[in-house]
PDB file of N, CA and C in Angstrom:
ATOM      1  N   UNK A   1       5.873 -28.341   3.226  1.00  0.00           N
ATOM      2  CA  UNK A   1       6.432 -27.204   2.517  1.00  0.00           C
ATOM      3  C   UNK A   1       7.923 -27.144   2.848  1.00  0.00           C
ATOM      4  N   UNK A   2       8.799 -26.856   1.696  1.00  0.00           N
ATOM      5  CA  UNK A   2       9.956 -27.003   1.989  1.00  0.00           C
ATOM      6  C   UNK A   2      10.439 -25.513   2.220  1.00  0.00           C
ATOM      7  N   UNK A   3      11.772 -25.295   2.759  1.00  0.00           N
ATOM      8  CA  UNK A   3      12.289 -24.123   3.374  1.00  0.00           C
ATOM      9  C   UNK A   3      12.268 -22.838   2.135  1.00  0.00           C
ATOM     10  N   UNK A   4      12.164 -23.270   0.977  1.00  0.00           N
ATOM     11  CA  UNK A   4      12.982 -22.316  -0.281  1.00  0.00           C
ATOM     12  C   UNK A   4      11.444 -22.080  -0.145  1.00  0.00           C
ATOM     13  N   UNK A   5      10.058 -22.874  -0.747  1.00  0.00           N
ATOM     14  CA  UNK A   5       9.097 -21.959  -0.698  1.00  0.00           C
ATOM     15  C   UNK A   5       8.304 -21.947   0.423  1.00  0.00           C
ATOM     16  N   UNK A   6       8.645 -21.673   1.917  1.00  0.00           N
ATOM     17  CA  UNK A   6       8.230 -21.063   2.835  1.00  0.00           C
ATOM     18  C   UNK A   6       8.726 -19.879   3.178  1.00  0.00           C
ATOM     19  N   UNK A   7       9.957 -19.594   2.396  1.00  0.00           N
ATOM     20  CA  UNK A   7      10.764 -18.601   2.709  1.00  0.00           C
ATOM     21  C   UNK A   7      10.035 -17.353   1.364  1.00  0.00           C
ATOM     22  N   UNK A   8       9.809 -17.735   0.408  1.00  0.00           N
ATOM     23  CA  UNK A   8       8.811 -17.387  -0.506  1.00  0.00           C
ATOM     24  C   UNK A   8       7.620 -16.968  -0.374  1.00  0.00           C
ATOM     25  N   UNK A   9       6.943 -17.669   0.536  1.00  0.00           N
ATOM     26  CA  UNK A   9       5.877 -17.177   0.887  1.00  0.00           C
ATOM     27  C   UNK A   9       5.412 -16.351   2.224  1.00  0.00           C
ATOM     28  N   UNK A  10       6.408 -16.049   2.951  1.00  0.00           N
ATOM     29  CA  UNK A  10       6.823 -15.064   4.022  1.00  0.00           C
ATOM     30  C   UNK A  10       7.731 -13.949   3.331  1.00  0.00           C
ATOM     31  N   UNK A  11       8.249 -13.770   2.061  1.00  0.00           N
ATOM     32  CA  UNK A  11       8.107 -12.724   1.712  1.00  0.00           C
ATOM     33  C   UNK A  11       7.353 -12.020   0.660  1.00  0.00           C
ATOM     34  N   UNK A  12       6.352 -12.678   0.557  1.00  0.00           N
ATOM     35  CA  UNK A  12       4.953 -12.340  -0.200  1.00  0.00           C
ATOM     36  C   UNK A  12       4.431 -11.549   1.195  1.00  0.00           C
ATOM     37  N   UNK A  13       4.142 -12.497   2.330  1.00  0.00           N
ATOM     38  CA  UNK A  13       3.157 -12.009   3.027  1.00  0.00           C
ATOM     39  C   UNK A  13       3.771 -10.710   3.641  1.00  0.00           C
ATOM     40  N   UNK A  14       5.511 -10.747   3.874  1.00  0.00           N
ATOM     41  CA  UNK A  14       5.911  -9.527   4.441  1.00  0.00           C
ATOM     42  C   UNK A  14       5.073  -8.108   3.541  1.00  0.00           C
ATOM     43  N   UNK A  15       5.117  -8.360   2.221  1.00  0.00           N
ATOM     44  CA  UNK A  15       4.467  -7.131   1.213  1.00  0.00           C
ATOM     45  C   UNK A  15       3.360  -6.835   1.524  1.00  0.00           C
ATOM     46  N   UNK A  16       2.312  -8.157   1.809  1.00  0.00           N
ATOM     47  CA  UNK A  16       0.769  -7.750   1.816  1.00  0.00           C
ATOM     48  C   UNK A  16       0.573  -7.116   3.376  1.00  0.00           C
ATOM     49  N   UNK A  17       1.311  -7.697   4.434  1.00  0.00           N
ATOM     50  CA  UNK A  17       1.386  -6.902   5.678  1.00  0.00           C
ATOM     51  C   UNK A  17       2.043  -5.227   5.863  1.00  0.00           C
ATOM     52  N   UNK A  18       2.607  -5.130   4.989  1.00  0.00           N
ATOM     53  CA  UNK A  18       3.359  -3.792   5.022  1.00  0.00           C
ATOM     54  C   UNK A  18       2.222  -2.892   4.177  1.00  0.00           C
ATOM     55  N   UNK A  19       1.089  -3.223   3.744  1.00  0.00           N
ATOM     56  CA  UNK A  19       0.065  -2.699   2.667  1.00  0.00           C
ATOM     57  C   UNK A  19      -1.263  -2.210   3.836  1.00  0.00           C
ATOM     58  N   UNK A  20      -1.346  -3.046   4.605  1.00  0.00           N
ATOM     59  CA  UNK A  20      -2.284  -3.960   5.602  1.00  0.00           C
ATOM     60  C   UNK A  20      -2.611  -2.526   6.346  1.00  0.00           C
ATOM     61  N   UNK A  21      -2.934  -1.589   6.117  1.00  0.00           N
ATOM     62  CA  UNK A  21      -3.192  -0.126   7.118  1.00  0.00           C
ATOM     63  C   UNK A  21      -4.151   0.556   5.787  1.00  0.00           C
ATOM     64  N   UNK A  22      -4.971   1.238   6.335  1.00  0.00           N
ATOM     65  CA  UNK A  22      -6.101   2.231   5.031  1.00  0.00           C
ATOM     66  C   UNK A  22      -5.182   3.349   4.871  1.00  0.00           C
ATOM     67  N   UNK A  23      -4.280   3.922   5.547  1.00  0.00           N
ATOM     68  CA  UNK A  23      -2.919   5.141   5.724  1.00  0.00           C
ATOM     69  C   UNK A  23      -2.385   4.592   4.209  1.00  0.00           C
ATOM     70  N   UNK A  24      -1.686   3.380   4.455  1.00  0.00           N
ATOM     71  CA  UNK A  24      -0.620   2.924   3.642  1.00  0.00           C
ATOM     72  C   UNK A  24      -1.108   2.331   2.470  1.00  0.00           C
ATOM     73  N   UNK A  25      -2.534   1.869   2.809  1.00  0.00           N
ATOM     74  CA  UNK A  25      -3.446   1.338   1.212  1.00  0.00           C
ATOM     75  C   UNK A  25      -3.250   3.603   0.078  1.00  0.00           C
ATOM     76  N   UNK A  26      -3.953   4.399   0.714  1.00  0.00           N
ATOM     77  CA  UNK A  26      -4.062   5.402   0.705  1.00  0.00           C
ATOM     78  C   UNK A  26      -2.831   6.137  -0.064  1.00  0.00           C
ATOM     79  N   UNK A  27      -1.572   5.864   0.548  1.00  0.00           N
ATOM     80  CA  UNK A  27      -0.707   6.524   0.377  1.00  0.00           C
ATOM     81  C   UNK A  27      -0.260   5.515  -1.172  1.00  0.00           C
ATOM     82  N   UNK A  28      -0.334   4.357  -1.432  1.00  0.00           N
ATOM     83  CA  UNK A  28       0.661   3.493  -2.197  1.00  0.00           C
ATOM     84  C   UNK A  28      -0.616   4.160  -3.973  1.00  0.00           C
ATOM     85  N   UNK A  29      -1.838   4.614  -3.211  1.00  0.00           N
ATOM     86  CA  UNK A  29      -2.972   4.776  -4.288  1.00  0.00           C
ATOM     87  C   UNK A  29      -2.717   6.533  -5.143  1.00  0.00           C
ATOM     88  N   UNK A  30      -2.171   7.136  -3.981  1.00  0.00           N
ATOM     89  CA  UNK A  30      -1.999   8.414  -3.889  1.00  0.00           C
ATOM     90  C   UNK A  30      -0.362   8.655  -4.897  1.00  0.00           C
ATOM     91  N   UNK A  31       0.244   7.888  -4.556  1.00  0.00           N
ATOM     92  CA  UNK A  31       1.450   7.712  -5.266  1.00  0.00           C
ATOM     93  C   UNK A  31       1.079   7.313  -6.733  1.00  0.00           C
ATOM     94  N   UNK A  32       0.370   6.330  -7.112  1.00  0.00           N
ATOM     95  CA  UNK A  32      -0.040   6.122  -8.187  1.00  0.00           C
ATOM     96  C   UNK A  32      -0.148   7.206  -9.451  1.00  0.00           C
ATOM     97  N   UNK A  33       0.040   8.208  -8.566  1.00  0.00           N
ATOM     98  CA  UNK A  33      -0.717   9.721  -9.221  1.00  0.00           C
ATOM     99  C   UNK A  33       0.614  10.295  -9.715  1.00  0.00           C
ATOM    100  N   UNK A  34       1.726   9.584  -9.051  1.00  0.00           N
ATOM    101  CA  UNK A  34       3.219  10.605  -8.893  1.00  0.00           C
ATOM    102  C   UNK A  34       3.763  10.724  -8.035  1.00  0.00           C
ATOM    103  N   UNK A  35       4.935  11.394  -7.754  1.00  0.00           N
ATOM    104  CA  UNK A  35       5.408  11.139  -6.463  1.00  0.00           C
ATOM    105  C   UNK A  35       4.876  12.304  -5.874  1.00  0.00           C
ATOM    106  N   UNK A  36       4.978  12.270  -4.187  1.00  0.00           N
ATOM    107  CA  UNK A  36       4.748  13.166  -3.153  1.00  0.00           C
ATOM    108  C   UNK A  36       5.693  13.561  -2.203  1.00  0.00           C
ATOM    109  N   UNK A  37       5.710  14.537  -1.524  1.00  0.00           N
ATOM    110  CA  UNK A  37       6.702  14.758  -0.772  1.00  0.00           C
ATOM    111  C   UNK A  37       5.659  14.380   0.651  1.00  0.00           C
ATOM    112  N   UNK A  38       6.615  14.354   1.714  1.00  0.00           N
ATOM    113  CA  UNK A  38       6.023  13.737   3.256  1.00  0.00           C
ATOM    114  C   UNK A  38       4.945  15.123   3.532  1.00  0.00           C
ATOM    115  N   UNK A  39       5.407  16.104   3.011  1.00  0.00           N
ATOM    116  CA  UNK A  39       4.197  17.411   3.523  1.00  0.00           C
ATOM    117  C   UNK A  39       2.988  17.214   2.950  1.00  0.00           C
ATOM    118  N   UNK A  40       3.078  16.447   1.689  1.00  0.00           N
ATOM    119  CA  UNK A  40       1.945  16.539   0.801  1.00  0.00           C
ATOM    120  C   UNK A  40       1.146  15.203   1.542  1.00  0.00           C
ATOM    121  N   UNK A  41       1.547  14.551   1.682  1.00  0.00           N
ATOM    122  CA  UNK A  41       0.786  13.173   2.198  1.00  0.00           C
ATOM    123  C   UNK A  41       0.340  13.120   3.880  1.00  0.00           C
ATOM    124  N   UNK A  42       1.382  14.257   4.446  1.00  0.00           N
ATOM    125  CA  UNK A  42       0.185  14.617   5.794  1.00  0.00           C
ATOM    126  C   UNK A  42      -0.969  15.638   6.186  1.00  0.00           C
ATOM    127  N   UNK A  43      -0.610  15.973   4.652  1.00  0.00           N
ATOM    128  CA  UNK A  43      -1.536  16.679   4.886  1.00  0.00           C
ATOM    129  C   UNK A  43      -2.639  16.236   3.873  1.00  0.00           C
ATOM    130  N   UNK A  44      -2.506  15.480   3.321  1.00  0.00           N
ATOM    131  CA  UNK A  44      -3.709  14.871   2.935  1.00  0.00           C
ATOM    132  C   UNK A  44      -4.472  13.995   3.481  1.00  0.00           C
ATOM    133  N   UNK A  45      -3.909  13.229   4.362  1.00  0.00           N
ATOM    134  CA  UNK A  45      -3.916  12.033   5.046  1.00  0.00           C
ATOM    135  C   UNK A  45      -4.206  12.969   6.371  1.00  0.00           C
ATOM    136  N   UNK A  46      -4.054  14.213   7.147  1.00  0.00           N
ATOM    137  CA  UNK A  46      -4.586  14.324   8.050  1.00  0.00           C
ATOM    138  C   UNK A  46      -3.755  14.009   9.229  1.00  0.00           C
ATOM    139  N   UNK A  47      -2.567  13.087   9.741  1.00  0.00           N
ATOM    140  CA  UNK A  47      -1.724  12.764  10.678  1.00  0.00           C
ATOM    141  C   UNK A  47      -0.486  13.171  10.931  1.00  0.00           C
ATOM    142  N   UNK A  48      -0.146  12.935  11.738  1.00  0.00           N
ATOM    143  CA  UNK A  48       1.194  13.762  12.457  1.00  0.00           C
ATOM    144  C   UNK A  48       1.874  13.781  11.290  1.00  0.00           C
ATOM    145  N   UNK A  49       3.312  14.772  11.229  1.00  0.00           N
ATOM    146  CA  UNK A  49       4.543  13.277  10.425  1.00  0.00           C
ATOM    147  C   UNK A  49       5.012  12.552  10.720  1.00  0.00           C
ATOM    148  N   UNK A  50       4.936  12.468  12.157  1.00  0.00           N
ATOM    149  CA  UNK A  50       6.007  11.332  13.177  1.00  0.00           C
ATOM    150  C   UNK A  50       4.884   9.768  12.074  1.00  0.00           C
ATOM    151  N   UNK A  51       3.495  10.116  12.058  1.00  0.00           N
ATOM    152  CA  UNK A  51       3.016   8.970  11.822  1.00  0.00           C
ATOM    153  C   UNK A  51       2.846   8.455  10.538  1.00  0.00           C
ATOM    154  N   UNK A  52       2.751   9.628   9.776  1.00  0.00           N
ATOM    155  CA  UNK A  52       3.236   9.588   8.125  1.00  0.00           C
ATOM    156  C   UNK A  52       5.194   8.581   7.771  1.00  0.00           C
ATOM    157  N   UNK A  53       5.333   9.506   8.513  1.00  0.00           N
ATOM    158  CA  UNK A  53       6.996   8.944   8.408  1.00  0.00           C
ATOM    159  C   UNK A  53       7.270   7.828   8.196  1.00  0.00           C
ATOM    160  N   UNK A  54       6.582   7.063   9.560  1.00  0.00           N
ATOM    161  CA  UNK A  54       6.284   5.510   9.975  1.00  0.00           C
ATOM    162  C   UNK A  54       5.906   4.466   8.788  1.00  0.00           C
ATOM    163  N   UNK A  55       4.617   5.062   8.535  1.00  0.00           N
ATOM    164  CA  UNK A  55       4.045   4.511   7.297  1.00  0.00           C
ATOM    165  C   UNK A  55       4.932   4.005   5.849  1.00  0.00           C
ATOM    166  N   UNK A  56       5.173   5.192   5.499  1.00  0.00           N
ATOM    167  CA  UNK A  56       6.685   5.750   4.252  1.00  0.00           C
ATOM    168  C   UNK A  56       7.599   4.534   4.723  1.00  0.00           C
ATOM    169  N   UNK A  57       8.021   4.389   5.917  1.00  0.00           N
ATOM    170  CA  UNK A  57       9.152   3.442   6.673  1.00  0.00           C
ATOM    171  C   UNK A  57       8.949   2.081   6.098  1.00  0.00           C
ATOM    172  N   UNK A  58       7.872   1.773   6.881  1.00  0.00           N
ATOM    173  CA  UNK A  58       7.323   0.224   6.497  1.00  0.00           C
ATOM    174  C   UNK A  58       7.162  -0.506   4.975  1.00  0.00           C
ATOM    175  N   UNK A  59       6.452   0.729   4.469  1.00  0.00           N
ATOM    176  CA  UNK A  59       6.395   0.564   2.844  1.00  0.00           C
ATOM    177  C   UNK A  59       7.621   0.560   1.840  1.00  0.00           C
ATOM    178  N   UNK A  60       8.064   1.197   2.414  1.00  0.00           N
ATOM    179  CA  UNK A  60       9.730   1.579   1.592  1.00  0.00           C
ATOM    180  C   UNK A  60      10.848   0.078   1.797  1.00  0.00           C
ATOM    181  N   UNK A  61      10.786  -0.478   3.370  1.00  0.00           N
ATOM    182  CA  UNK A  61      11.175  -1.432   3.939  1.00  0.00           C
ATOM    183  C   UNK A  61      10.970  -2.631   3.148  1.00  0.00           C
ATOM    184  N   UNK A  62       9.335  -2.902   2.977  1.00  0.00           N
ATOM    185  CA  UNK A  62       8.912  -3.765   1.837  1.00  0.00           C
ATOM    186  C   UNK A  62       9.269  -3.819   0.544  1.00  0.00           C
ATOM    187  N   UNK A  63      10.247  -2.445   0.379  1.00  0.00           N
ATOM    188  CA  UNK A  63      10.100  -2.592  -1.238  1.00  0.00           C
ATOM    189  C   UNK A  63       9.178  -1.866  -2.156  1.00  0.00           C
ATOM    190  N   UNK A  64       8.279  -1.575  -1.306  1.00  0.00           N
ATOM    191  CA  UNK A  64       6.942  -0.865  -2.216  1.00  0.00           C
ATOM    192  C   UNK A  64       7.408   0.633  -2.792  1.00  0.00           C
ATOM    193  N   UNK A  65       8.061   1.231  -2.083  1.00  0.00           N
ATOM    194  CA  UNK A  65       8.365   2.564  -2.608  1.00  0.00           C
ATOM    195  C   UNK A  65       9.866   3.083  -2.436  1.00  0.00           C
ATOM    196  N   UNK A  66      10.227   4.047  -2.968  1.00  0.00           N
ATOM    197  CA  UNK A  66      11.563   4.988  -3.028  1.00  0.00           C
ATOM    198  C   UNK A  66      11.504   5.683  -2.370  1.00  0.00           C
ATOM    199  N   UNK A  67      12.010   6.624  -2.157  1.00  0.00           N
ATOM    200  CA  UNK A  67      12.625   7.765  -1.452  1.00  0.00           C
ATOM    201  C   UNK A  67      13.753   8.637  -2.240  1.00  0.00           C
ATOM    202  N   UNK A  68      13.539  10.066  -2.494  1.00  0.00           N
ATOM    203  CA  UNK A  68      14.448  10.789  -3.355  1.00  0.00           C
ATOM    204  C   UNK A  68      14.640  11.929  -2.225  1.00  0.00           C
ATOM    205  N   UNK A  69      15.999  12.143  -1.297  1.00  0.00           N
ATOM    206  CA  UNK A  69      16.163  13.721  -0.547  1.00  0.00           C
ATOM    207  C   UNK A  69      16.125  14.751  -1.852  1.00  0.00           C
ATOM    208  N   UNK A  70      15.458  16.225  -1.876  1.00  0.00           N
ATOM    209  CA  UNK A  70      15.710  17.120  -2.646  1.00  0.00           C
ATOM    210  C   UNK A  70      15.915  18.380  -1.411  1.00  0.00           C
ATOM    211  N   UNK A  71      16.962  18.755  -1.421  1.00  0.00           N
ATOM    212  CA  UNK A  71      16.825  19.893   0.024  1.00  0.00           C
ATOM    213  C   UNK A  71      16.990  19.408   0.966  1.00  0.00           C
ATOM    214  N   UNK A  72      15.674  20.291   1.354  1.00  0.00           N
ATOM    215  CA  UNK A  72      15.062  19.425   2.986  1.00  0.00           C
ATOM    216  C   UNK A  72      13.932  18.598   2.857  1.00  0.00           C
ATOM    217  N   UNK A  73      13.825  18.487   1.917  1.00  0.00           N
ATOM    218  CA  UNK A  73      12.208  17.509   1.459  1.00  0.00           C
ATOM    219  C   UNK A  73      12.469  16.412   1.305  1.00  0.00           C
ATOM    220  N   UNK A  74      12.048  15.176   1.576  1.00  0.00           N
ATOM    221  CA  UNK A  74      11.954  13.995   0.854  1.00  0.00           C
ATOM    222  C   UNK A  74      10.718  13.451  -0.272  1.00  0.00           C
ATOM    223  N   UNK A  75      11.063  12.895  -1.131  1.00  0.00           N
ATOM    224  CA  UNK A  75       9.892  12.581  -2.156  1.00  0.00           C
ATOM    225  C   UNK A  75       9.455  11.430  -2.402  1.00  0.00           C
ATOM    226  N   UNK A  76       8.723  10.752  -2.391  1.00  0.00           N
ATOM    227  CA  UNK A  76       8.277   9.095  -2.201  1.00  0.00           C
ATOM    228  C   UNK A  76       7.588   8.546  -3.754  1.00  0.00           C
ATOM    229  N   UNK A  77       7.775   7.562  -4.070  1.00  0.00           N
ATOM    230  CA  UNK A  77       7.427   7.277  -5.346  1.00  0.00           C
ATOM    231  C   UNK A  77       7.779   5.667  -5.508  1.00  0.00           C
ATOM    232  N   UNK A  78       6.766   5.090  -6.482  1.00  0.00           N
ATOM    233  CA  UNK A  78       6.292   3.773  -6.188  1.00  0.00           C
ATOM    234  C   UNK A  78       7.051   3.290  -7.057  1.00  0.00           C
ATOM    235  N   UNK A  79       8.083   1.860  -6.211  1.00  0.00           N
ATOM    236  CA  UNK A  79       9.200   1.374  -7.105  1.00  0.00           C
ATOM    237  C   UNK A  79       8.851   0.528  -7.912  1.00  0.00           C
ATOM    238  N   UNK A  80       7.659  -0.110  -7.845  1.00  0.00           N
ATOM    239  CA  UNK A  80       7.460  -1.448  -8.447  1.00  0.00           C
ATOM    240  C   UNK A  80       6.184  -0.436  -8.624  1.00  0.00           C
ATOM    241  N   UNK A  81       5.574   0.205 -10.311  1.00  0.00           N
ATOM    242  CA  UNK A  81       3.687   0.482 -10.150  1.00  0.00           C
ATOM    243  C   UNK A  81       3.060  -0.471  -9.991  1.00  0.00           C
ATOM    244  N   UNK A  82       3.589  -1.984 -10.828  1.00  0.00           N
ATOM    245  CA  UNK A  82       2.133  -3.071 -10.758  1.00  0.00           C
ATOM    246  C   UNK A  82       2.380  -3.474  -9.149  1.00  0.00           C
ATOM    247  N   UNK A  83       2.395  -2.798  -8.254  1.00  0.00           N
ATOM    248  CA  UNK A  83       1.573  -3.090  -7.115  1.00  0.00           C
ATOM    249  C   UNK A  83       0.231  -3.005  -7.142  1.00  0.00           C
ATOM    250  N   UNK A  84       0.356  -2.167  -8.463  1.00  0.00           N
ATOM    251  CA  UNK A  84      -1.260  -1.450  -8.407  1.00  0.00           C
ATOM    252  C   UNK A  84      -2.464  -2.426  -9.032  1.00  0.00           C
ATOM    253  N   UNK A  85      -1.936  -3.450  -9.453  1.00  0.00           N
ATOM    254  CA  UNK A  85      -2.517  -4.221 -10.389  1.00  0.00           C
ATOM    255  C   UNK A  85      -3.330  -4.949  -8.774  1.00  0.00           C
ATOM    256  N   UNK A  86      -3.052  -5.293  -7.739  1.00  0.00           N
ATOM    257  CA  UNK A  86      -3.103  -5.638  -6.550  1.00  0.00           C
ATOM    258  C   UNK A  86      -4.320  -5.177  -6.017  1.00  0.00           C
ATOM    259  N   UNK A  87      -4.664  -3.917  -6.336  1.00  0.00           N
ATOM    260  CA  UNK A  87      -6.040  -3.415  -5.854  1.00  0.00           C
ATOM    261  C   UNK A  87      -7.060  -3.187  -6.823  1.00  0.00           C
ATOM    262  N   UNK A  88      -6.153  -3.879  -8.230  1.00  0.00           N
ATOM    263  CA  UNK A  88      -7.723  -4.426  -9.150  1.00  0.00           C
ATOM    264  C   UNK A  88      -8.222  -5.299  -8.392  1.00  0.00           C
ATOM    265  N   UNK A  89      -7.438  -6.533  -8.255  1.00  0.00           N
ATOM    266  CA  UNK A  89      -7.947  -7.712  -7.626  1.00  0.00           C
ATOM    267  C   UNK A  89      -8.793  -7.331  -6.071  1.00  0.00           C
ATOM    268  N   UNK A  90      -8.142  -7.002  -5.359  1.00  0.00           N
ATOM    269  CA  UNK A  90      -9.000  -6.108  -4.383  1.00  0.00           C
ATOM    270  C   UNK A  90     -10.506  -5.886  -4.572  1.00  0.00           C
ATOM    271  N   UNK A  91     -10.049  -5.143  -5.701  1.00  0.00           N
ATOM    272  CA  UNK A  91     -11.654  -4.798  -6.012  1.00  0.00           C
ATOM    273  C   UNK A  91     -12.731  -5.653  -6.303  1.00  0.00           C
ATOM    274  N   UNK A  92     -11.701  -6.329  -6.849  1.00  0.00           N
ATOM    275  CA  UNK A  92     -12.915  -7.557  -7.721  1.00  0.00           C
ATOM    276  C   UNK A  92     -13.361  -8.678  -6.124  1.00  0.00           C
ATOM    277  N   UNK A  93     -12.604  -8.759  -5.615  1.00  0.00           N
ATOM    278  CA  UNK A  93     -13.126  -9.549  -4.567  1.00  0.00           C
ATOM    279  C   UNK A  93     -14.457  -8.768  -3.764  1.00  0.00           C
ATOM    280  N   UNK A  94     -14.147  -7.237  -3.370  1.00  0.00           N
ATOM    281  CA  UNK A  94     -15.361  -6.606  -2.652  1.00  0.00           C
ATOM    282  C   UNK A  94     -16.295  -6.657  -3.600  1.00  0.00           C
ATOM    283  N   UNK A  95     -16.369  -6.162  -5.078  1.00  0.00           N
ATOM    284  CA  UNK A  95     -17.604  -6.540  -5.903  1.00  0.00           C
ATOM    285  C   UNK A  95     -18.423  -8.196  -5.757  1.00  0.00           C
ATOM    286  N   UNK A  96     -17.064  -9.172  -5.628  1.00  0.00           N
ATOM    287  CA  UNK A  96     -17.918 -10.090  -5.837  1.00  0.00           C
ATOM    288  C   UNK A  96     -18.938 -10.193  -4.646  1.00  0.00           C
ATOM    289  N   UNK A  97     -18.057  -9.779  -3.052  1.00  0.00           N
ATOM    290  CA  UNK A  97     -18.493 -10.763  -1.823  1.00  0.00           C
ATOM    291  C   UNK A  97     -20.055  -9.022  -1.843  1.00  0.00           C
ATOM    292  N   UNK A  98     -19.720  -8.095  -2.238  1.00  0.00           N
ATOM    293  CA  UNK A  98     -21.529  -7.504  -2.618  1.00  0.00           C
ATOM    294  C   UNK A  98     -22.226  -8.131  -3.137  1.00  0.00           C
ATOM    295  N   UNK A  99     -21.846  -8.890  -4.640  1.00  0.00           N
ATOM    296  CA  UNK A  99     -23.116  -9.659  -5.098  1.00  0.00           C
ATOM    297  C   UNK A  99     -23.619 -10.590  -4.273  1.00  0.00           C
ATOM    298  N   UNK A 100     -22.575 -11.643  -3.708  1.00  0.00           N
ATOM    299  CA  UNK A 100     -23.029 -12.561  -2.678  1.00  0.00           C
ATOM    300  C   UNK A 100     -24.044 -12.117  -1.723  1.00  0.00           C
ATOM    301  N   UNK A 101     -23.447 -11.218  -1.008  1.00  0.00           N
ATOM    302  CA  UNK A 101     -24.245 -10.311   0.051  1.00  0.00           C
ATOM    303  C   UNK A 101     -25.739  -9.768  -0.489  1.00  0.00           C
ATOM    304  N   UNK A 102     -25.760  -9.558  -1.785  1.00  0.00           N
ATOM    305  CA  UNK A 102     -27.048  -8.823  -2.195  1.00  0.00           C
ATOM    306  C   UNK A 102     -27.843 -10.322  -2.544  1.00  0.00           C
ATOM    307  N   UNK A 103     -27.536 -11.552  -3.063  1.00  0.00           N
ATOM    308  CA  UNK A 103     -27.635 -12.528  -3.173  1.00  0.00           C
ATOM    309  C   UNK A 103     -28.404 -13.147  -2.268  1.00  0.00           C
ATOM    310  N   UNK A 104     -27.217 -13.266  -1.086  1.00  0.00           N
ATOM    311  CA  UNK A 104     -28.359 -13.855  -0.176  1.00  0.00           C
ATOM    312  C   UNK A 104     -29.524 -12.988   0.763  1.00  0.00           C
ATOM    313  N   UNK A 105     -29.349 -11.792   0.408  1.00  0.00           N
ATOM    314  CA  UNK A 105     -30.789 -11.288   0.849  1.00  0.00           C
ATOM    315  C   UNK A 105     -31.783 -11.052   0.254  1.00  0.00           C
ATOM    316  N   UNK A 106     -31.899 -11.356  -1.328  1.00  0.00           N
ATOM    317  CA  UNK A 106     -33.010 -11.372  -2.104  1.00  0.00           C
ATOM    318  C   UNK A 106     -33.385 -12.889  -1.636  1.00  0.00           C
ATOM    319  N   UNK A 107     -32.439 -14.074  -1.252  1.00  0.00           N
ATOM    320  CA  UNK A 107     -33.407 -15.522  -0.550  1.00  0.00           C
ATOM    321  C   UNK A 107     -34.343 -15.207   0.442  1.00  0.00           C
TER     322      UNK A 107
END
């Protein structure tokens, strides 16, 4: 593998690692909906903000989302949506590896 697509494919994986938390799967799904402000997503999500924050950090870092100050609020919103296209495929993989699974226990 040469340097141009190894460098390519470490920043693919930087995206799928910055996704890589059920918080940040959660939050990128939750956004889907519209944007949120950091109050709305800890408190949906249940965790500090120090740990919400974090999350927002990493994802935003990747590229996955924005950030808008209004006030004192910040508002988060998904820069790229077909990320979302990402957890069709998702899906389709857990459907398949169920059939498998249901598969081999009817043998």
């Amino acid at each position: 593998m040469d340097a141009k697509t190894k460098q390519k494919y470490e920043a693919r994986a930087q995206i799928i690692k910055a996704m890589a938390h059920p918080s940040r799967l959660f939050i990128v799904d939750e956004l889907s909906r519209g944007e949120r402000c950091v109050c709305e997503l800890r408190d949906m999500i249940g965790a500090d903000i120090s740990t919400i924050s974090k999350h927002l950090s990493v994802l935003k870092g990747a590229g996955i989302l924005e950030d808008e100050k209004r006030g004192l609020q910040v508002f988060y919103r998904l820069r790229v949506p077909c990320i979302l296209n990402f957890f069709g495929c998702v899906e389709d993989v857990l459907v398949a590896n169920a059939r498998r699974g249901a598969a081999v226990v009817k043998k």
